[in-house]
N, C-alpha and C. Protein backbone atom coordinates (compact mmCIF):
# COMPACT_ATOMS: atom_id res chain seq x y z
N UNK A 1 -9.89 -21.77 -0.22
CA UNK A 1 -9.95 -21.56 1.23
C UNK A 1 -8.92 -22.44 1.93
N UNK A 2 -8.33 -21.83 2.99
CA UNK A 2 -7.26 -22.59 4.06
C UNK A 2 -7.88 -23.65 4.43
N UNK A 3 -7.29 -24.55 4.43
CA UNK A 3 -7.85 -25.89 5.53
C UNK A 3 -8.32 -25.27 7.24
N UNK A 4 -7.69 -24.42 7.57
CA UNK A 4 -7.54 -24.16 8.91
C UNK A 4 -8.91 -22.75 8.77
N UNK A 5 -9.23 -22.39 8.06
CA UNK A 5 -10.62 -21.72 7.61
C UNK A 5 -11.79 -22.41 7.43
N UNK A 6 -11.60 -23.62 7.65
CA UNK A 6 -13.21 -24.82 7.64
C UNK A 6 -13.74 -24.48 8.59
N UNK A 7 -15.46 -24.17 8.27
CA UNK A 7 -15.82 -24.56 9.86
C UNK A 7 -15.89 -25.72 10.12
N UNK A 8 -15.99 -26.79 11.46
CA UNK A 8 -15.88 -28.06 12.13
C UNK A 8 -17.00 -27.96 12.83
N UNK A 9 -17.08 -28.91 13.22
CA UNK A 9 -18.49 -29.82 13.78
C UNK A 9 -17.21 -30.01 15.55
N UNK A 10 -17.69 -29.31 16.91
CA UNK A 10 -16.81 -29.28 17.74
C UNK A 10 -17.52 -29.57 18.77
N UNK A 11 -17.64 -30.31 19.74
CA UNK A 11 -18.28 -30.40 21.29
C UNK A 11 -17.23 -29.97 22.27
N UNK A 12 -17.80 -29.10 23.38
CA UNK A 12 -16.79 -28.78 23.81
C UNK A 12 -16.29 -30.16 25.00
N UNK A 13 -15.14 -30.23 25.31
CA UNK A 13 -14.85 -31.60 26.06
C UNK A 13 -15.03 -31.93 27.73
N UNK A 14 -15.91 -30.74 27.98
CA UNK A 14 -16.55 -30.70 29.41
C UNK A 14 -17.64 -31.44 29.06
N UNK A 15 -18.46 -31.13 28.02
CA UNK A 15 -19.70 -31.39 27.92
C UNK A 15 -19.40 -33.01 27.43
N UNK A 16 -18.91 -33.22 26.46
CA UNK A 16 -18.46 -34.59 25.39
C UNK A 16 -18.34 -35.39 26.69
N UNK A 17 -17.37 -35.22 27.56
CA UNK A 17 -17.15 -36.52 28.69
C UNK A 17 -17.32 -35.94 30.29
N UNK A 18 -17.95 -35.52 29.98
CA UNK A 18 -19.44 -35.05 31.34
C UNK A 18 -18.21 -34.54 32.12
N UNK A 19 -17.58 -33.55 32.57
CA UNK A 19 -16.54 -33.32 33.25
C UNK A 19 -16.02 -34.51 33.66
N UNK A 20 -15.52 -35.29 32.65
CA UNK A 20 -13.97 -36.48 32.99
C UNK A 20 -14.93 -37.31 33.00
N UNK A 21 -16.37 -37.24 33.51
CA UNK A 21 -16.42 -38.75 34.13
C UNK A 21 -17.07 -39.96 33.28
N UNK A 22 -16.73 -39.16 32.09
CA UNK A 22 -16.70 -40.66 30.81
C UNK A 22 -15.66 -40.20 29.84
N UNK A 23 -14.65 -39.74 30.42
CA UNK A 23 -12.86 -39.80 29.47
C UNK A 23 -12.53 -41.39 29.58
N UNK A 24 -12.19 -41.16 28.58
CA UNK A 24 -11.62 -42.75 27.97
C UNK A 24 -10.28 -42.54 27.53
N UNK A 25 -9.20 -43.34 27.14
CA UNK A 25 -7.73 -43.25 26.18
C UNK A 25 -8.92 -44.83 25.70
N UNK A 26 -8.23 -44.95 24.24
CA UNK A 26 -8.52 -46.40 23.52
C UNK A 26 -9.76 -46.07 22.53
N UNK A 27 -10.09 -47.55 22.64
CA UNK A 27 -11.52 -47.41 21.76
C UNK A 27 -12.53 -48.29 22.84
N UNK A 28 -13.61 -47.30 22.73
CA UNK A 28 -14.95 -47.94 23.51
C UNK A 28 -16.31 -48.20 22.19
N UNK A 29 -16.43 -49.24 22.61
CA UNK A 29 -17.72 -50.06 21.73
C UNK A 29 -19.09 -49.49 22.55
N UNK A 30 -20.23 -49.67 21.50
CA UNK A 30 -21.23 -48.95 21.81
C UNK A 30 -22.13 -50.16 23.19
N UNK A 31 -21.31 -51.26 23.32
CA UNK A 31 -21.65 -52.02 24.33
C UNK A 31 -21.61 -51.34 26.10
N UNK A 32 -20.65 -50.27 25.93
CA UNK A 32 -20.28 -49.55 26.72
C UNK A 32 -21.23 -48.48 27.51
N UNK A 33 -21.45 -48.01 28.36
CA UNK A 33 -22.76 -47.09 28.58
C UNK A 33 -22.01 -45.80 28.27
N UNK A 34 -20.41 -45.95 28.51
CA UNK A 34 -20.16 -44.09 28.32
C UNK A 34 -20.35 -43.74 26.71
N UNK A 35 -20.28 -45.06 25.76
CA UNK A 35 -20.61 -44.53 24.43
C UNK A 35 -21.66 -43.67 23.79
N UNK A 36 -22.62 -44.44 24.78
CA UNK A 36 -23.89 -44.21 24.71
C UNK A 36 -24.39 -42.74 25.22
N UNK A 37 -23.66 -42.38 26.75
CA UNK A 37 -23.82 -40.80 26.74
C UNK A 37 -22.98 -40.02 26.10
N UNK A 38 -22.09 -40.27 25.37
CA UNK A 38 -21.22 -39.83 24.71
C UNK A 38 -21.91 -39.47 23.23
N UNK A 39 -22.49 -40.26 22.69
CA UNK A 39 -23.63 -39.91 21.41
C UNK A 39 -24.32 -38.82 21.54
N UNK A 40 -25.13 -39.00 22.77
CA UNK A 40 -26.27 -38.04 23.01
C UNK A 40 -25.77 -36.70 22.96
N UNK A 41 -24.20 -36.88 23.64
CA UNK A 41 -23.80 -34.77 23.63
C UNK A 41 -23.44 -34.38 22.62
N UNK A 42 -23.53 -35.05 21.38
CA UNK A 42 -23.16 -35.04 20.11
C UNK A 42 -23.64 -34.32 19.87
N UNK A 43 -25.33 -34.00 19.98
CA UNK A 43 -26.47 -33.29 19.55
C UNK A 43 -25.97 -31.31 19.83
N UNK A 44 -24.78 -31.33 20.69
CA UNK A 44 -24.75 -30.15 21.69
C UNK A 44 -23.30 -29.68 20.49
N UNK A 45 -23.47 -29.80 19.50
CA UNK A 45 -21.87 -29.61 18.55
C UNK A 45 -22.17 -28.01 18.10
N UNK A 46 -20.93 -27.21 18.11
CA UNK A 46 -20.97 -26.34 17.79
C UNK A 46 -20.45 -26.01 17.03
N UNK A 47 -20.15 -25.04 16.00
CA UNK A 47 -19.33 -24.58 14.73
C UNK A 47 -18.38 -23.96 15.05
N UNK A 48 -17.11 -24.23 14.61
CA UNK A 48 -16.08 -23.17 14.89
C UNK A 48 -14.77 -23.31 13.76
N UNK A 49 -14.14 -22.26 13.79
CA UNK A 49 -13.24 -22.20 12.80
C UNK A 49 -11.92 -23.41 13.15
N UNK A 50 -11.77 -24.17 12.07
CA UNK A 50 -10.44 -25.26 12.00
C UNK A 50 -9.00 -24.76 12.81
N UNK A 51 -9.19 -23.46 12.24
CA UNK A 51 -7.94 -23.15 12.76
C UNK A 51 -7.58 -22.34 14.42
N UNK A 52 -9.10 -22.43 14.61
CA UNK A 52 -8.57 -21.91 16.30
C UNK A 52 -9.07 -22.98 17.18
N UNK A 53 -9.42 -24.37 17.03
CA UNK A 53 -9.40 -25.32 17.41
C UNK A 53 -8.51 -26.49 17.30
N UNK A 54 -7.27 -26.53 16.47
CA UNK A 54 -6.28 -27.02 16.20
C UNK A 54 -5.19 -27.43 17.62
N UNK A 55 -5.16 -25.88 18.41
CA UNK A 55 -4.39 -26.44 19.82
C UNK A 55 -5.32 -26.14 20.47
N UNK A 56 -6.54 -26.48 21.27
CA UNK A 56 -7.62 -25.88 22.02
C UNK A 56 -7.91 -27.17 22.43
N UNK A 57 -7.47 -27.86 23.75
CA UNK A 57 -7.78 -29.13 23.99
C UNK A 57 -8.99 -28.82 24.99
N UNK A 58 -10.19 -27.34 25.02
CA UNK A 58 -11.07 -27.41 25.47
C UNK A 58 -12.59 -27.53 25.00
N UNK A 59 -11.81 -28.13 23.17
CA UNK A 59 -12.79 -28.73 22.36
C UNK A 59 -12.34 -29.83 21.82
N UNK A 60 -13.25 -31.03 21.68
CA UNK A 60 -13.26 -31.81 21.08
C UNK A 60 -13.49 -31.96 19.15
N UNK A 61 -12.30 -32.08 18.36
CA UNK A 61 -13.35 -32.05 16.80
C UNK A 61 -13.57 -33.86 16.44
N UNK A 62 -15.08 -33.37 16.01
CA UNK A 62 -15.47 -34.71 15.92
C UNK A 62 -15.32 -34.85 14.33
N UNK A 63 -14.84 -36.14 14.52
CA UNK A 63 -13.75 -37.02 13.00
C UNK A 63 -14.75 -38.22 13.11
N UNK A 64 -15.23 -38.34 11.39
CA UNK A 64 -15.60 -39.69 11.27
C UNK A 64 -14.58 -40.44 11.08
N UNK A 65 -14.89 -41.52 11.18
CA UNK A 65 -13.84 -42.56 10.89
C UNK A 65 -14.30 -44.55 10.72
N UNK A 66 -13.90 -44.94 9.64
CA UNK A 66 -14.87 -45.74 9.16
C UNK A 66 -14.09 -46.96 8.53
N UNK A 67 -14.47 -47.92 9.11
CA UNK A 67 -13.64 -49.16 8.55
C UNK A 67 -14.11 -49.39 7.61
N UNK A 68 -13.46 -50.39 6.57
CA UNK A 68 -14.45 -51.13 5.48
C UNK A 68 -13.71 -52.65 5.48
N UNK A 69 -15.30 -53.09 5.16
CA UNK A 69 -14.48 -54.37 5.22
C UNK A 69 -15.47 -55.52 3.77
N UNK A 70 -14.45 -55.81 3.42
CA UNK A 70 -15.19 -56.79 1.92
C UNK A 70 -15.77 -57.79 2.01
N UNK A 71 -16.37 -58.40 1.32
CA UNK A 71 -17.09 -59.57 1.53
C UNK A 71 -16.48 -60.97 1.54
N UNK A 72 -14.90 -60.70 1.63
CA UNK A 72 -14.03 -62.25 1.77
C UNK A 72 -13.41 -61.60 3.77
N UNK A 73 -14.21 -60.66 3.91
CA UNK A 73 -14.03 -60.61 5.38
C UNK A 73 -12.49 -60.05 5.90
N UNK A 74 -11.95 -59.41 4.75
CA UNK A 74 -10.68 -58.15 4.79
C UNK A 74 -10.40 -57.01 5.01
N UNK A 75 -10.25 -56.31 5.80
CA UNK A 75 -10.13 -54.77 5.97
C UNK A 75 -9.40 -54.16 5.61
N UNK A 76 -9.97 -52.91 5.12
CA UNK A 76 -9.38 -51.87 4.20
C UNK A 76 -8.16 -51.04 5.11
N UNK A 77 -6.96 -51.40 4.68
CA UNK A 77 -6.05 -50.90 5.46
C UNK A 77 -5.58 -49.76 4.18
N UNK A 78 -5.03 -48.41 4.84
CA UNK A 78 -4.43 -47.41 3.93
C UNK A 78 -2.89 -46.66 4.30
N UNK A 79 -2.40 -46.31 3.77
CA UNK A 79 -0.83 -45.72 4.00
C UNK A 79 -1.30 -43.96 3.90
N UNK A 80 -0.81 -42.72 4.62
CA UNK A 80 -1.35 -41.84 4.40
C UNK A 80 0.21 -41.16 3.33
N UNK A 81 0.18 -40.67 2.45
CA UNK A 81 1.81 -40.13 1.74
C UNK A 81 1.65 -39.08 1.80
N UNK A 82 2.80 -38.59 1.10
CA UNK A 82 3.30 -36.94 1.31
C UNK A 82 2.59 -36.17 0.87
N UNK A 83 1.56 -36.36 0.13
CA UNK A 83 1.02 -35.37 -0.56
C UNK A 83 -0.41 -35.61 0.13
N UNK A 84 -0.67 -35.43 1.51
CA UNK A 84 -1.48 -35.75 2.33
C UNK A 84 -1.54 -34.59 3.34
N UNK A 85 -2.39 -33.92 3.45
CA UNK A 85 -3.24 -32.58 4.14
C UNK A 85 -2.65 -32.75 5.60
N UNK A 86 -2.27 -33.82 6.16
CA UNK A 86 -2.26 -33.58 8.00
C UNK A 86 -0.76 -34.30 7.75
N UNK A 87 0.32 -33.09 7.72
CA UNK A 87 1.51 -33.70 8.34
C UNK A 87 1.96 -34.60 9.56
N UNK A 88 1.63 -34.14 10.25
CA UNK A 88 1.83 -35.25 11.42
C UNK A 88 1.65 -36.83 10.80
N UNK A 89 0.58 -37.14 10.19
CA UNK A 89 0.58 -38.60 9.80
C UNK A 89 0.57 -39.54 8.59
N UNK A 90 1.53 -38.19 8.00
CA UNK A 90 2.44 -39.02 6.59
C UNK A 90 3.24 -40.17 6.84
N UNK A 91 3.06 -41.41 6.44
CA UNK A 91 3.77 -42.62 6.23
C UNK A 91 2.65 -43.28 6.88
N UNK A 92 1.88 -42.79 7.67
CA UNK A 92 1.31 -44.09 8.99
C UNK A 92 0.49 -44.87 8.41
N UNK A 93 0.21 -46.06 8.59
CA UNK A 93 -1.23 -46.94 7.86
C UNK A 93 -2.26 -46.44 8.95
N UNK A 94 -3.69 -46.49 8.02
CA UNK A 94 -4.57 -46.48 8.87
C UNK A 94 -5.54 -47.66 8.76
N UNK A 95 -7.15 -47.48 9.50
CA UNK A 95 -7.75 -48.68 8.86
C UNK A 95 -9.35 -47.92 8.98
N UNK A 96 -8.83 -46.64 9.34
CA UNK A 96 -10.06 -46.00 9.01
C UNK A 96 -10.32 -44.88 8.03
N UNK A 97 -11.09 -44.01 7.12
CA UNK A 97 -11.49 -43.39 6.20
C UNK A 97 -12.37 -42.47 6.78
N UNK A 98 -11.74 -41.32 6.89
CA UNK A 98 -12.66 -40.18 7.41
C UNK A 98 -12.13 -38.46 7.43
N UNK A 99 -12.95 -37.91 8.27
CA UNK A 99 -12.03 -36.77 8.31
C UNK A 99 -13.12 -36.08 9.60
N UNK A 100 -12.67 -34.55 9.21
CA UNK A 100 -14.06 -32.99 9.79
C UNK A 100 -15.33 -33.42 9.54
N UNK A 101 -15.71 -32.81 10.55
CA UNK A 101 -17.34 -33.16 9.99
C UNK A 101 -17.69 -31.49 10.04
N UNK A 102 -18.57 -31.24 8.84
CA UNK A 102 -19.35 -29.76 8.91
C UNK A 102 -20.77 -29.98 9.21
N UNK A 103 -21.05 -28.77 9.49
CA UNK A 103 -22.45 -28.57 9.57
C UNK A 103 -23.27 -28.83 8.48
N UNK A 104 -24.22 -29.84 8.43
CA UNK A 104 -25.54 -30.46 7.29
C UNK A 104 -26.77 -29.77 7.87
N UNK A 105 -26.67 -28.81 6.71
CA UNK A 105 -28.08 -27.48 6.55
C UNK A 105 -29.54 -28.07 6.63
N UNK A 106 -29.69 -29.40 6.27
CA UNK A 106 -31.14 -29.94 6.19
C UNK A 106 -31.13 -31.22 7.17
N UNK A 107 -29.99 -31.18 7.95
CA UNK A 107 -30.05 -32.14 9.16
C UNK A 107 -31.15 -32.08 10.61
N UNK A 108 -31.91 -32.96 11.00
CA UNK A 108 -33.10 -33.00 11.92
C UNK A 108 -32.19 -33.39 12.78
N UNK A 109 -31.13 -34.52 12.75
CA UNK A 109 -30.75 -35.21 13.78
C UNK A 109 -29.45 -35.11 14.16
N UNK A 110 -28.77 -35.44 15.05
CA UNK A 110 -27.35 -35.67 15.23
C UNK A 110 -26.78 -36.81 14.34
N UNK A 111 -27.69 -37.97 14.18
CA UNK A 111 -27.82 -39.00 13.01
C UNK A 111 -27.15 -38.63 11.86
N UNK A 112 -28.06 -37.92 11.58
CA UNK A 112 -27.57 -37.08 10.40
C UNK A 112 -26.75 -36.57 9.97
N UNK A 113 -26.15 -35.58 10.80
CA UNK A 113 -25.42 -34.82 10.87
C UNK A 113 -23.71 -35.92 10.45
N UNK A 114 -23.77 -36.84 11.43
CA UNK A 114 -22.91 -38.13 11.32
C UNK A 114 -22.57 -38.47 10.05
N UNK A 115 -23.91 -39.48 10.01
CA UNK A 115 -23.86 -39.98 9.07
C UNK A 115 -23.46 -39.55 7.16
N UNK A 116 -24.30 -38.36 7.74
CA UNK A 116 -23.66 -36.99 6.07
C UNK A 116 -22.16 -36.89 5.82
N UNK A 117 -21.78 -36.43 6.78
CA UNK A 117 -20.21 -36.51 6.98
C UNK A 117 -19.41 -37.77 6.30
N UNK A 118 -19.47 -38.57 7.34
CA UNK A 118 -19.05 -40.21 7.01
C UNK A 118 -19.48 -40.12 5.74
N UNK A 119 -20.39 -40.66 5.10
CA UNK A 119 -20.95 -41.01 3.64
C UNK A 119 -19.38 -39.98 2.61
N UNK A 120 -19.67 -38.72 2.88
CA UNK A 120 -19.15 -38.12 2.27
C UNK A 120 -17.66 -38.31 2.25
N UNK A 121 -16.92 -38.46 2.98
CA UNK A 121 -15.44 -38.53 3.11
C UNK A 121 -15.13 -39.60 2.37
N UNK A 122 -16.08 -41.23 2.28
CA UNK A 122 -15.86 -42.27 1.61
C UNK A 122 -15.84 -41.97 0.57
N UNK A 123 -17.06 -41.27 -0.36
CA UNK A 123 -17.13 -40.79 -1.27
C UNK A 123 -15.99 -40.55 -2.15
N UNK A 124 -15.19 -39.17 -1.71
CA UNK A 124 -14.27 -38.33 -1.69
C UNK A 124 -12.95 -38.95 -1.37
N UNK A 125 -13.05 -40.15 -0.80
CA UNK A 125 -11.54 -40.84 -0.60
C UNK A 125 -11.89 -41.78 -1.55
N UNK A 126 -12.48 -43.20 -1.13
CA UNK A 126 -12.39 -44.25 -1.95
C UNK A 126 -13.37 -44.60 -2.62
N UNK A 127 -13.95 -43.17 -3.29
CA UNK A 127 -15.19 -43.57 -4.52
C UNK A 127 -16.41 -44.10 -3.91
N UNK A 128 -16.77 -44.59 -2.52
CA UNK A 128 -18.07 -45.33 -2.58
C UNK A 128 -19.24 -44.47 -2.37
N UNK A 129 -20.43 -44.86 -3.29
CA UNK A 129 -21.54 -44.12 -3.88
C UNK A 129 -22.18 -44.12 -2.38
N UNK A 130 -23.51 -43.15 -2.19
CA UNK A 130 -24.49 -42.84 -1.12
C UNK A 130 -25.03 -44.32 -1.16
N UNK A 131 -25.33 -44.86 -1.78
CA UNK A 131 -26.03 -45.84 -1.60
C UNK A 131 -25.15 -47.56 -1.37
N UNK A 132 -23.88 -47.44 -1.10
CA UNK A 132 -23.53 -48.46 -0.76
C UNK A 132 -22.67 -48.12 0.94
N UNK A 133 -23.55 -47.45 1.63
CA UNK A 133 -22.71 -46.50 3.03
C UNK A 133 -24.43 -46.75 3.45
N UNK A 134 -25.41 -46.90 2.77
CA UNK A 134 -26.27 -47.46 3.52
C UNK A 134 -26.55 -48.71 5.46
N UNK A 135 -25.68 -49.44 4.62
CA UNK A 135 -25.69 -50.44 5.56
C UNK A 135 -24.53 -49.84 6.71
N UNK A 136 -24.05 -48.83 6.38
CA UNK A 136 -23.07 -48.35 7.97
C UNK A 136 -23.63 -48.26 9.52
N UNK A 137 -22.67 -48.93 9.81
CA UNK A 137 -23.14 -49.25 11.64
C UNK A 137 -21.90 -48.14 12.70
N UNK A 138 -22.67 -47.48 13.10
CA UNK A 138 -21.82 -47.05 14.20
C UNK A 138 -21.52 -47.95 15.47
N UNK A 139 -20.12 -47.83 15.89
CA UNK A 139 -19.56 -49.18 16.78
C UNK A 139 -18.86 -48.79 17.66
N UNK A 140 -18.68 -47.33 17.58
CA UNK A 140 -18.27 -46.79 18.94
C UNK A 140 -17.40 -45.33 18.77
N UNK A 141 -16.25 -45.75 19.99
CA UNK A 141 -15.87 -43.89 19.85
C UNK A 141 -14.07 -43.92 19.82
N UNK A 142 -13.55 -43.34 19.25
CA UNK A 142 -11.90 -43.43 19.52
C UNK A 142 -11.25 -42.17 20.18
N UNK A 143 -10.69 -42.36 21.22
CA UNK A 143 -10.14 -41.09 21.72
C UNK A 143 -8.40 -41.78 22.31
N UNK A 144 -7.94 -40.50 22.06
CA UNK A 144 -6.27 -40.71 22.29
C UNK A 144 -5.54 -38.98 23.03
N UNK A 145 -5.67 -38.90 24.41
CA UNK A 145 -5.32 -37.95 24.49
C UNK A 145 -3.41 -38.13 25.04
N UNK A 146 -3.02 -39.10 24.35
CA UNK A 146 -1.65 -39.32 24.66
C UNK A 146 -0.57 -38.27 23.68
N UNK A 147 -0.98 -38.10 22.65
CA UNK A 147 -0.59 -36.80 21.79
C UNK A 147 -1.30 -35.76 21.58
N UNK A 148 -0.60 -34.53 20.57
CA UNK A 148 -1.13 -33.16 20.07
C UNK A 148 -2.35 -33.36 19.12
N UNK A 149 -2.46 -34.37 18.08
CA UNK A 149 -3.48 -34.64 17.61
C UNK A 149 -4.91 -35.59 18.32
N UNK A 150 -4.01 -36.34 18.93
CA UNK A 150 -5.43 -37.24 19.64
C UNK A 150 -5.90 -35.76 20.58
N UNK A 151 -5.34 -35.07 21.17
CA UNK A 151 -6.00 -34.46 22.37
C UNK A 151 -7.27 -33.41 22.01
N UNK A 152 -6.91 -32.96 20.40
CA UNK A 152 -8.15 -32.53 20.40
C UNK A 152 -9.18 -32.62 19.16
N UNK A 153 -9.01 -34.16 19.30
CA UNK A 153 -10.29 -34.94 18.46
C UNK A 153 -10.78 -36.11 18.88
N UNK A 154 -11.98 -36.33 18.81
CA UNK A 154 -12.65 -37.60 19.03
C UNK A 154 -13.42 -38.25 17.62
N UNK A 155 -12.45 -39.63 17.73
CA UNK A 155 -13.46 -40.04 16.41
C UNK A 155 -14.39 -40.85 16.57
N UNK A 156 -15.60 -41.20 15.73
CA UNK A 156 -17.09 -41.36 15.80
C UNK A 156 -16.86 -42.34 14.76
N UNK A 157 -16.44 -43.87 15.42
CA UNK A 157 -16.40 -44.67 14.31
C UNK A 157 -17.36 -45.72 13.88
N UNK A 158 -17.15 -45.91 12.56
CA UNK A 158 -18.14 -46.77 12.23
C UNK A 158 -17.39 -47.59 11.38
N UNK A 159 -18.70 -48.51 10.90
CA UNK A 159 -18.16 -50.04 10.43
C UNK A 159 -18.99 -50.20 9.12
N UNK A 160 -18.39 -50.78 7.92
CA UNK A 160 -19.35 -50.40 6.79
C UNK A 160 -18.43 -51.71 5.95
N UNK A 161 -20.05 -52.59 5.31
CA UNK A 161 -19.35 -53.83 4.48
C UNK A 161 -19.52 -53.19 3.43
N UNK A 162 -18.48 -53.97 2.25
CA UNK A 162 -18.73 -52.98 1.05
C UNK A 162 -18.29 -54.39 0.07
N UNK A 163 -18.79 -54.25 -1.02
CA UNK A 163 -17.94 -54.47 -2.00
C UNK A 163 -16.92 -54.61 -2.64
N UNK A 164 -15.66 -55.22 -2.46
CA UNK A 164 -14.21 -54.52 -2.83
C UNK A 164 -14.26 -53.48 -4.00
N UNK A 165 -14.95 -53.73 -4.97
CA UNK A 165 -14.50 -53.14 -6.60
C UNK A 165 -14.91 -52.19 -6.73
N UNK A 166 -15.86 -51.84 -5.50
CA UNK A 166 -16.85 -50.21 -5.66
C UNK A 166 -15.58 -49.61 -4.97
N UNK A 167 -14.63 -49.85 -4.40
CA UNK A 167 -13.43 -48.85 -3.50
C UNK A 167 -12.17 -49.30 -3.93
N UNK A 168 -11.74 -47.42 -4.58
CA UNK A 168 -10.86 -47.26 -5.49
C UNK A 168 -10.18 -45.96 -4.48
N UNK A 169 -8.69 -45.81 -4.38
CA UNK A 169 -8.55 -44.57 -3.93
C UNK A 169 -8.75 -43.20 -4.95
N UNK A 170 -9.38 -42.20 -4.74
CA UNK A 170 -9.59 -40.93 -5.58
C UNK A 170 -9.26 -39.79 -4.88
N UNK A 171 -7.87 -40.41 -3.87
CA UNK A 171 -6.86 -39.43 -3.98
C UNK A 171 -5.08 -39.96 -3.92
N UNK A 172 -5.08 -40.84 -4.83
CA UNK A 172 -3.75 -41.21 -5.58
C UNK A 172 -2.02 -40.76 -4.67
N UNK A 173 -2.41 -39.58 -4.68
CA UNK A 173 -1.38 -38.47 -4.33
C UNK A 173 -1.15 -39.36 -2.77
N UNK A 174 -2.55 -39.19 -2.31
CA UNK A 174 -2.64 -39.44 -0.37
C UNK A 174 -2.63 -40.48 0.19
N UNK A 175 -3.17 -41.25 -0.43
CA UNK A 175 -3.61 -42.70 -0.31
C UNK A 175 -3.13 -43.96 -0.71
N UNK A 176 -2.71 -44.65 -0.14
CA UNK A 176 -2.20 -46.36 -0.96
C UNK A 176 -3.41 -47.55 -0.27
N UNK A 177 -3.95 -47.56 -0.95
CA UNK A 177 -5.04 -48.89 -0.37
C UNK A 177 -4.38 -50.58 -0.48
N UNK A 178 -4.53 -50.91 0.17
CA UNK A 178 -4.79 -52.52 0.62
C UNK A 178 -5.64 -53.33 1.20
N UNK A 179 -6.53 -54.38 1.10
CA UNK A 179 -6.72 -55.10 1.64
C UNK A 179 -6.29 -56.47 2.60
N UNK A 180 -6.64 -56.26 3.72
CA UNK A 180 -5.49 -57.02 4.21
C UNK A 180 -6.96 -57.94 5.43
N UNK A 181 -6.41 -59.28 5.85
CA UNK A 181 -7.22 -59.92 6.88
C UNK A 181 -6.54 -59.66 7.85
N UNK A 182 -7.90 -59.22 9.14
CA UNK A 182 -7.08 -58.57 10.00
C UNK A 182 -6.55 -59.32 10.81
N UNK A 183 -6.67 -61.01 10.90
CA UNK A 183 -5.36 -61.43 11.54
C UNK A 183 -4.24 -61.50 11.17
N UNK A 184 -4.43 -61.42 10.19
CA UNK A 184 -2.60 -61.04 9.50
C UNK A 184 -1.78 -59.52 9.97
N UNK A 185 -2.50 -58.73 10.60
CA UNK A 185 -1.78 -57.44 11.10
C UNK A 185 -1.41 -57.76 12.61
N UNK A 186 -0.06 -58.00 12.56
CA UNK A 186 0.66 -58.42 14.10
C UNK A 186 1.25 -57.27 14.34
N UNK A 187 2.25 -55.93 13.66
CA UNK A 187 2.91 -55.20 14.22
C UNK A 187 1.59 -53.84 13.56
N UNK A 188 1.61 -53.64 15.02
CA UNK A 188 0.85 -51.94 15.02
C UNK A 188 1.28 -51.00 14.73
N UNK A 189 2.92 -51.28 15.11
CA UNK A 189 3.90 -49.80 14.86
C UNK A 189 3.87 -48.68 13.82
N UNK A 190 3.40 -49.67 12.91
CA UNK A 190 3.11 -48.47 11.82
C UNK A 190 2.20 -47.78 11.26
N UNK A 191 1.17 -48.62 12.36
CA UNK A 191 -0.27 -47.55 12.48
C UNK A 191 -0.22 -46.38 13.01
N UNK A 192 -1.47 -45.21 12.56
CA UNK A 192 -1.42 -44.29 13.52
C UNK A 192 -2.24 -44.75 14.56
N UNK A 193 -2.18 -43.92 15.35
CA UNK A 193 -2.12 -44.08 17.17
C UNK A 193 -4.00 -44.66 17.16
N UNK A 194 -5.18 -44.05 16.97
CA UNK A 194 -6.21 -44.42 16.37
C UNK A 194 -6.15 -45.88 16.00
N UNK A 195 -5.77 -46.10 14.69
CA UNK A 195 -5.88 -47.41 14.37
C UNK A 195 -5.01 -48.47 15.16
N UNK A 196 -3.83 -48.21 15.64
CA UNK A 196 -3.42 -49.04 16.91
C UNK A 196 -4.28 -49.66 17.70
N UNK A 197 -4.90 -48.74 18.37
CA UNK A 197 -5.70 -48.69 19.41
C UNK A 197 -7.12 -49.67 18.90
N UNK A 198 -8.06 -49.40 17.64
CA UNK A 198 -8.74 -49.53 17.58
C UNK A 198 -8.99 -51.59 17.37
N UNK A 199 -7.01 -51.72 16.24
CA UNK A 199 -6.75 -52.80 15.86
C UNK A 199 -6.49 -54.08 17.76
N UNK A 200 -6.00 -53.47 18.24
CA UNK A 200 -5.44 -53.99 19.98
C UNK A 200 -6.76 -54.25 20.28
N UNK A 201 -8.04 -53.26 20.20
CA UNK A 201 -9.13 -53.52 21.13
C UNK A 201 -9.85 -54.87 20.04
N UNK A 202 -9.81 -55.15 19.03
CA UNK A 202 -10.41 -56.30 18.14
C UNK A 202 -9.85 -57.34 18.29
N UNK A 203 -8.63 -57.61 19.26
CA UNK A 203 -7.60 -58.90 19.10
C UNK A 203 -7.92 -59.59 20.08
């Protein structure tokens, strides 16, 4: 199946930021109250095909996106390479691990629905098992409508301590992992726009 044949997990972006009046550019922490109504319309996600939501900036696709960080207190920074599914952001480092979220058939909650997603992409990128995505904290929301890709996605990020040795990349081709302390990351430039943003709002 096409990538652009997935169904996605989509809010539409009237509803997501109440007509404008919780649009954000940056990253907002769940300290925030618009985060907080911003969760709740989560519940209101609808299914739609990848590929006719791609230029449709009158939906939002909601992207997990998930730091990790080890127990010497380092974050998992990654390089995306050529042999990586979303042209636009070949070469860029990131510092988050995520992707689409689909619809979860035995999901009660929006929780759920989240959290299934997330778990899974770690999985599927850097090996970590269901049971060490336990302790994941959601910490807020990333939006970037300054480009073609930020404008029509919002990511749903979270924060997850891990183990270093349980996270391996297991997609070689896409991925270059590092651990890095995040005061040691002074130039952003070579982040994508997301992790820029997310790295600026932690400094």
């Amino acid at each position: 199946m096409s990538k652009f044949d997935e169904m996605i997990t989509v809010v539409p972006r009237e509803v997501i930021f109440n007509k404008e009046q919780n649009a954000f550019n940056g990253f907002i922490s769940n300290e925030d109250k618009r985060a907080n109504e911003i969760y709740e319309t989560l519940k209101q996600y609808e299914i739609k095909r990848r590929g006719d939501m791609e230029e449709d900036p009158n939906y939002k696709q909601l992207i997990s996106y998930v730091i990790l960080e080890n127990e010497d207190n380092d974050i998992l920074v990654y390089e995306r390479l050529s042999g990586g599914g979303e042209e636009r952001l070949h070469g860029q480092s990131s510092i988050g691990v995520g992707g689409h979220m689909n619809d979860v058939e035995d999901a009660k909650t929006i929780e759920d629905v989240v959290r299934t997603n997330a778990a899974r992409e770690l999985e599927e990128e850097v090996g970590l098992s269901e049971e060490a995505c336990k302790n994941m904290e959601h910490i807020g929301f990333i939006n970037d409508d300054g480009n073609e890709v930020g404008r029509v996605h919002i990511g749903v990020v979270f924060k997850v301590k891990v183990n270093k040795d349980e996270v391996e990349s297991k997609e070689t081709d896409t991925l270059k992992l590092e651990w890095v302390k995040e005061d040691d990351i002074q130039d952003l430039s070579s982040f994508e726009s997301w992790s820029a943003l997310i790295l600026k709002a932690f400094q």
